[in-house]
C-alpha atoms as a PDB file:
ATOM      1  CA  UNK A   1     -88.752-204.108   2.931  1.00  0.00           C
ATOM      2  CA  UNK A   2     -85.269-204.872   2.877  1.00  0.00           C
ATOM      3  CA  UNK A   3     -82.842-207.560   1.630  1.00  0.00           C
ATOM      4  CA  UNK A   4     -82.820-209.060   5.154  1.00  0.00           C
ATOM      5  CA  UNK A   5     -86.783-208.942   5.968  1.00  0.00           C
ATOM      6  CA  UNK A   6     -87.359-210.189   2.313  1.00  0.00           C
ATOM      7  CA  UNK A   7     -85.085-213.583   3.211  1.00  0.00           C
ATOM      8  CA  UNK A   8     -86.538-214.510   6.385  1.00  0.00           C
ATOM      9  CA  UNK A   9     -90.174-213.693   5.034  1.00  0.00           C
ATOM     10  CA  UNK A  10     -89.189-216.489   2.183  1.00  0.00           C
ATOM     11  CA  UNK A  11     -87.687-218.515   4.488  1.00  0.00           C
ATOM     12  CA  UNK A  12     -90.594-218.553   6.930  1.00  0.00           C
ATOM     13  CA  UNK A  13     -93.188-219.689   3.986  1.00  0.00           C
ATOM     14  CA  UNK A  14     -90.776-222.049   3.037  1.00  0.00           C
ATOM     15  CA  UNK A  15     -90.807-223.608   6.787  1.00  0.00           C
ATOM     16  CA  UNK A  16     -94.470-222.972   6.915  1.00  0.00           C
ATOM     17  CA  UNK A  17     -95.482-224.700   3.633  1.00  0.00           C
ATOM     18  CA  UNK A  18     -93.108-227.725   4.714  1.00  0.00           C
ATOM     19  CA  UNK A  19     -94.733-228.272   7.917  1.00  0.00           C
ATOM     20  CA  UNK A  20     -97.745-228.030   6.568  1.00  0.00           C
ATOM     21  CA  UNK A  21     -97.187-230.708   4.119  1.00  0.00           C
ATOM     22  CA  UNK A  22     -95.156-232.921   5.891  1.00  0.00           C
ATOM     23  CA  UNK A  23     -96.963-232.873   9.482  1.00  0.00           C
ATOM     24  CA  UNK A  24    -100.602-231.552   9.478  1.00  0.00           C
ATOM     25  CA  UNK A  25    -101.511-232.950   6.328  1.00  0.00           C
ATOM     26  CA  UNK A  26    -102.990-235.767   7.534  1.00  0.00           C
ATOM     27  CA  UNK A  27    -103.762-234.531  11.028  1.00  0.00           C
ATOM     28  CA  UNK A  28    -107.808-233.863  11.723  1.00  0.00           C
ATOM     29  CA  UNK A  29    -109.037-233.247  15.458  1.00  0.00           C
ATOM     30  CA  UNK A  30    -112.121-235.317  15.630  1.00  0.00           C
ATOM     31  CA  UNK A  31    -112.748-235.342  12.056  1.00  0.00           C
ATOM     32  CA  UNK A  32    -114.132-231.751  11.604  1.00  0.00           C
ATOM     33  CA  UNK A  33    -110.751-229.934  12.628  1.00  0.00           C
ATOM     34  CA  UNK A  34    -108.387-228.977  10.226  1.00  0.00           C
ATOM     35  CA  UNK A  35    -104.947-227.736  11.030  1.00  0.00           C
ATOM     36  CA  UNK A  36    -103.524-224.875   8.244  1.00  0.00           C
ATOM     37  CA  UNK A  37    -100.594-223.166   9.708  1.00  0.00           C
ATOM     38  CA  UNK A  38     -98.968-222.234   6.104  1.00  0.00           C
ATOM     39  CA  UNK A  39    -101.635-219.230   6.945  1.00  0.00           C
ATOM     40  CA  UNK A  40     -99.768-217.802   9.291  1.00  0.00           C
ATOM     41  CA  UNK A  41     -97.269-217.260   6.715  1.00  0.00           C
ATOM     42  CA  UNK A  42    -100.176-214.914   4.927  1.00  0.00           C
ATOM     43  CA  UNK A  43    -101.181-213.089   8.013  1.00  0.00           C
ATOM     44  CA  UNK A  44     -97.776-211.997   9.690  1.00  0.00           C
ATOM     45  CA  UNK A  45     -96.471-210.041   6.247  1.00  0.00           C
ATOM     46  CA  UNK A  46     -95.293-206.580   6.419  1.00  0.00           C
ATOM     47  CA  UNK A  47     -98.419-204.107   6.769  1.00  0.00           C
ATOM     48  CA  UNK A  48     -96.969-202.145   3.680  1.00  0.00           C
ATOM     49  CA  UNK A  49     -97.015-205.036   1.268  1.00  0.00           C
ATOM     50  CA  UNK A  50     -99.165-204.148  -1.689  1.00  0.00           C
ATOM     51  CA  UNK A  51    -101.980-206.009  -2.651  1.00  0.00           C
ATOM     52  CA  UNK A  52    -100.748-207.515  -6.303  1.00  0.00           C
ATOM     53  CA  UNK A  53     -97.622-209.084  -4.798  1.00  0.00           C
ATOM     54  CA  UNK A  54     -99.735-210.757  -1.747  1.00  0.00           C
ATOM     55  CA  UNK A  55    -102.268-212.067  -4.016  1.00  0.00           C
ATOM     56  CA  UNK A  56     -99.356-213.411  -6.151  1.00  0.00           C
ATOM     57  CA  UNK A  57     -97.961-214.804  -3.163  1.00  0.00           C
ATOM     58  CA  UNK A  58    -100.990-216.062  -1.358  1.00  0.00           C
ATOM     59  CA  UNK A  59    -101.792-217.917  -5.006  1.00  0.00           C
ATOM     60  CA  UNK A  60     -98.477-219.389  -5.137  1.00  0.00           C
ATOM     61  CA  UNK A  61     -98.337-220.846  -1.772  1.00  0.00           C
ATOM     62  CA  UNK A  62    -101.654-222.229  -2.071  1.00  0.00           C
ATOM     63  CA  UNK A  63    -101.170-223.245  -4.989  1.00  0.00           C
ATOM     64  CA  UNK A  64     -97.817-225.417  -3.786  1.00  0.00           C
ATOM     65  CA  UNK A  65    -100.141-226.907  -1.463  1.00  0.00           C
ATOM     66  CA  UNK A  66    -102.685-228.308  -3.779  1.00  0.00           C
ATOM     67  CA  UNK A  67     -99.943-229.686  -5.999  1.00  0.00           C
ATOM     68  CA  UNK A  68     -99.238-232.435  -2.370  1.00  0.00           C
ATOM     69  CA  UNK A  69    -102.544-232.478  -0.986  1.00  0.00           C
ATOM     70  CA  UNK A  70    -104.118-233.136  -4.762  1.00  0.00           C
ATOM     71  CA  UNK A  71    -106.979-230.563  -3.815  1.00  0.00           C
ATOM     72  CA  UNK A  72    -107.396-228.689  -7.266  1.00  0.00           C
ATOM     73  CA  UNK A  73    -107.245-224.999  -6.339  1.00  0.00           C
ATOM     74  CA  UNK A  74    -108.799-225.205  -3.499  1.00  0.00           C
ATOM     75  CA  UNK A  75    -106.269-223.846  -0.565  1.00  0.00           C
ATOM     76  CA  UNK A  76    -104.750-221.372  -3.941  1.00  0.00           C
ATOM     77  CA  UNK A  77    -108.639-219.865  -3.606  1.00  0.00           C
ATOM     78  CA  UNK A  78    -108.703-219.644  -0.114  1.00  0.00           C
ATOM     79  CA  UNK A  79    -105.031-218.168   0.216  1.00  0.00           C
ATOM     80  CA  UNK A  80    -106.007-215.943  -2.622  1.00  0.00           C
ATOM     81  CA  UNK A  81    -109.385-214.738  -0.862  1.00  0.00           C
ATOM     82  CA  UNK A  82    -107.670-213.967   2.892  1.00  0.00           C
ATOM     83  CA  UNK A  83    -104.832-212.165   0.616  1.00  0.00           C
ATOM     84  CA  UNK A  84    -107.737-209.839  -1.233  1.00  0.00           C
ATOM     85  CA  UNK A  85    -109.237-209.373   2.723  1.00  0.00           C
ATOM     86  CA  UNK A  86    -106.089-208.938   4.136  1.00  0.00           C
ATOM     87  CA  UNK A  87    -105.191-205.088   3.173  1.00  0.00           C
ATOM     88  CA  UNK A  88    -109.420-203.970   3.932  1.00  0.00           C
ATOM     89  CA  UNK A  89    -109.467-205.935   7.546  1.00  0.00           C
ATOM     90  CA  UNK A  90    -105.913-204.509   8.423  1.00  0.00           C
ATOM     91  CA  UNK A  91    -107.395-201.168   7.956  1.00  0.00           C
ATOM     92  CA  UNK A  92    -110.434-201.807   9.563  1.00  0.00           C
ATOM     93  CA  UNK A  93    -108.281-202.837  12.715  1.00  0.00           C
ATOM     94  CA  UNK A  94    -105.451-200.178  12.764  1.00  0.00           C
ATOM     95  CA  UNK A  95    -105.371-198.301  15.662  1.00  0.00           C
ATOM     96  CA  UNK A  96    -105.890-194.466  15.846  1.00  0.00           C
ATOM     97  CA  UNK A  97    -102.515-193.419  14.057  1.00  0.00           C
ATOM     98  CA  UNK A  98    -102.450-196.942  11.957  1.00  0.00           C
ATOM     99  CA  UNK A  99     -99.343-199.355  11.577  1.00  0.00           C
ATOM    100  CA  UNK A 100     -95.759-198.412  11.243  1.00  0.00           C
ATOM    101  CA  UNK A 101     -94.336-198.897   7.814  1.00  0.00           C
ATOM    102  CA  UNK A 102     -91.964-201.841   9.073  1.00  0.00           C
ATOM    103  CA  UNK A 103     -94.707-203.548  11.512  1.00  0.00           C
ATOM    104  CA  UNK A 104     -95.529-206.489  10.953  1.00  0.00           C
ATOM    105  CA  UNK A 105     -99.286-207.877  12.113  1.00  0.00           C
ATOM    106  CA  UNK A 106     -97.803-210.076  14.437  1.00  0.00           C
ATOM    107  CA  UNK A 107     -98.455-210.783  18.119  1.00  0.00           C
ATOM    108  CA  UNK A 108     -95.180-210.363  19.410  1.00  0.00           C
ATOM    109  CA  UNK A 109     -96.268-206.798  17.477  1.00  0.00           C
ATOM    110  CA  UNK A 110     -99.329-206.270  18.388  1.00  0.00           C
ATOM    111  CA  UNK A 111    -100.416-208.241  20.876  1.00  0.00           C
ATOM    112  CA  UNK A 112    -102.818-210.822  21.755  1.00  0.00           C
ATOM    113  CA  UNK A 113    -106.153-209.042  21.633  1.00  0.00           C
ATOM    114  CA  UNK A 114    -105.552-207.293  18.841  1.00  0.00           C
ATOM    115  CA  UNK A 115    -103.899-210.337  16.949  1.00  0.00           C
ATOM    116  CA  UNK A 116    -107.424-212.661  17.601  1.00  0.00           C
ATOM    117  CA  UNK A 117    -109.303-209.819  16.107  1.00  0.00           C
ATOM    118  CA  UNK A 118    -107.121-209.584  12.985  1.00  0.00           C
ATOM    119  CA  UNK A 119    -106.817-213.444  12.767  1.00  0.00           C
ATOM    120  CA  UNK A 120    -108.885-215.204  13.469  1.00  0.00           C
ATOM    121  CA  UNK A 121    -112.064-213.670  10.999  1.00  0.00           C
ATOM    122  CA  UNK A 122    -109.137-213.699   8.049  1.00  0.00           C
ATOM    123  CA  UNK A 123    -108.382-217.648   9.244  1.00  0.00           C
ATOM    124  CA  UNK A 124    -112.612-218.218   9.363  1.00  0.00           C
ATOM    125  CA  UNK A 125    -112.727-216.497   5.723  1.00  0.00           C
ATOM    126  CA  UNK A 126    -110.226-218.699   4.803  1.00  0.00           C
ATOM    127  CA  UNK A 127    -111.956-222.377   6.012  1.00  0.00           C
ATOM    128  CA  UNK A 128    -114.995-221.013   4.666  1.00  0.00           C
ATOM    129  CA  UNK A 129    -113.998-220.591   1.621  1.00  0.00           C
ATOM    130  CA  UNK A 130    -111.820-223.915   1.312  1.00  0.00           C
ATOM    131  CA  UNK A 131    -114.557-225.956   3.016  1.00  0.00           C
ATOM    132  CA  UNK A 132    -117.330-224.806   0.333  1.00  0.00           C
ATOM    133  CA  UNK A 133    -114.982-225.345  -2.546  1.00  0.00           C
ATOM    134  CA  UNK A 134    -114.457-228.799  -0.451  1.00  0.00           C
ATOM    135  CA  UNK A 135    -117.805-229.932  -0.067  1.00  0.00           C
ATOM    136  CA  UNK A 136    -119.671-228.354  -3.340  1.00  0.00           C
ATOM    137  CA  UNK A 137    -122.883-229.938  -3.783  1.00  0.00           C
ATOM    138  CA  UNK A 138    -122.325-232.696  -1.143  1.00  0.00           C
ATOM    139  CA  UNK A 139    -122.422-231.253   2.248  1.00  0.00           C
ATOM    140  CA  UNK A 140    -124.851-229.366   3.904  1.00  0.00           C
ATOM    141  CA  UNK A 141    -124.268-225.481   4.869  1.00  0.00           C
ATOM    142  CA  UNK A 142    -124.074-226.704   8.772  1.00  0.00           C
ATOM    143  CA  UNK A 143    -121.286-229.356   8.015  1.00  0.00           C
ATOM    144  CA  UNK A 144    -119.728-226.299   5.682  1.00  0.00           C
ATOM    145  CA  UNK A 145    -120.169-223.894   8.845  1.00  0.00           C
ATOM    146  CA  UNK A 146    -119.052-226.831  11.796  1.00  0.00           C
ATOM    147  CA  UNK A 147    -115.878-227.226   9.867  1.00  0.00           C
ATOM    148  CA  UNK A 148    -114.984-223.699   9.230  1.00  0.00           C
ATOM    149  CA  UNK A 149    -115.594-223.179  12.932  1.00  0.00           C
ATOM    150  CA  UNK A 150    -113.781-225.574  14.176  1.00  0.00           C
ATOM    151  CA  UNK A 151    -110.377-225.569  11.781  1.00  0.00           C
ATOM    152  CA  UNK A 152    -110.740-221.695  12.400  1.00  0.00           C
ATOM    153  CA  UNK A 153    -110.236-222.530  16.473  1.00  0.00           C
ATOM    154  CA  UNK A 154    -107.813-225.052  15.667  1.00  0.00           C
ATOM    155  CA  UNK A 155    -105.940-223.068  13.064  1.00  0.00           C
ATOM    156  CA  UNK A 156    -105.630-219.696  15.804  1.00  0.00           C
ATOM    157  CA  UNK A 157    -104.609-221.758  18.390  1.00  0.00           C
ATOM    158  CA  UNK A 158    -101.770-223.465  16.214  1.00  0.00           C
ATOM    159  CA  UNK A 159    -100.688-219.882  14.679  1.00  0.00           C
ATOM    160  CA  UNK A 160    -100.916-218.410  18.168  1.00  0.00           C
ATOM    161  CA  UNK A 161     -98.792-221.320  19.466  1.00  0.00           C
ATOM    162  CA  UNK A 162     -95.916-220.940  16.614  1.00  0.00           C
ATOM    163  CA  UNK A 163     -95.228-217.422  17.138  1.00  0.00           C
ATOM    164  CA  UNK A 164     -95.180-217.805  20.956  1.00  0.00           C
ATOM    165  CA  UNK A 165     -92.559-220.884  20.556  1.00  0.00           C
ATOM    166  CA  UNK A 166     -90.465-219.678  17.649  1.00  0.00           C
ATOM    167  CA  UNK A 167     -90.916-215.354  17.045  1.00  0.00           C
ATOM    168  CA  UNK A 168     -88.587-213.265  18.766  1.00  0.00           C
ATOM    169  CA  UNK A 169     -90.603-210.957  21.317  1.00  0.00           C
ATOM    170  CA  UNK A 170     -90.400-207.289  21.124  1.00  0.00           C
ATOM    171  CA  UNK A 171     -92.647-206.149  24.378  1.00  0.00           C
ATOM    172  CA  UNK A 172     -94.312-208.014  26.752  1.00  0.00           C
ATOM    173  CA  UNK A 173     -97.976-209.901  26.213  1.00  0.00           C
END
């Protein structure tokens, strides 16, 4: 990763973690979906990032998160988890002679196919855990589950959204 790559990767968490905080934080379809686009900021890294410096960075950027939404660890857990995920489903889903060194798991990348089936189970992984954290002890496993479902839709559908608006395209989708 270069000089270059390394700024706008900083600069799109910082965008990401902004917009989260100052325009979904409040924003709940129907009461059961939950909008977390700062993931995307997890899920379109570089392929070669190691694992140590994603956790670190997953941790940190939940962890600014929870300092505004006052949740107590909970998105730095769920960050933390999809981070931990993130290297074992991206080589679960490589294709036959796996990613290039500079590609990033993006859908202007990849592609739409292939970028639901990395996303969205990392995004579901990631509700599930914040929603149990969320509702320990208090909600049943089917509120826990219609939640996690629903914010995962909601969450795949923003992320898919962003990067068709804003990333630059590289091949047709």
């Amino acid at each position: 990763m270069n000089i270059r790559s390394l700024i706008s990767f900083t600069l799109l968490l910082l965008m990401l973690g902004l917009v989260q905080i100052f325009f979904l934080k409040n924003l709940a379809l129907f009461g059961q979906a939950f909008g977390f686009l700062y993931v995307l900021g997890i899920l379109v890294l570089p392929s070669s990032i190691r694992t140590v410096p994603l956790l670190i960075i997953a941790f940190f950027l939940g962890l600014t998160l929870d300092v505004f939404y006052e949740t107590i660890g909970m998105h730095a857990s769920a960050a933390t988890a999809i981070a931990f995920v993130r290297p074992l489903w991206l080589k679960a889903t490589s294709p036959t002679g796996g990613y290039d060194e500079a590609e990033t798991p993006s859908l202007p990348e990849i592609g739409i196919g292939r970028f639901i089936s990395y996303a969205f189970p990392l995004v579901f992984l990631y509700s599930l855990v914040f929603f149990t954290a969320d509702q320990w002890g208090t909600g049943g496993l089917v509120g826990i589950l219609n939640k996690s479902l629903f914010s995962s839709i909601f969450t795949t559908l923003l992320v898919i959204l962003v990067q068709l608006l804003f990333f630059k395209r590289r091949r047709g989708i």
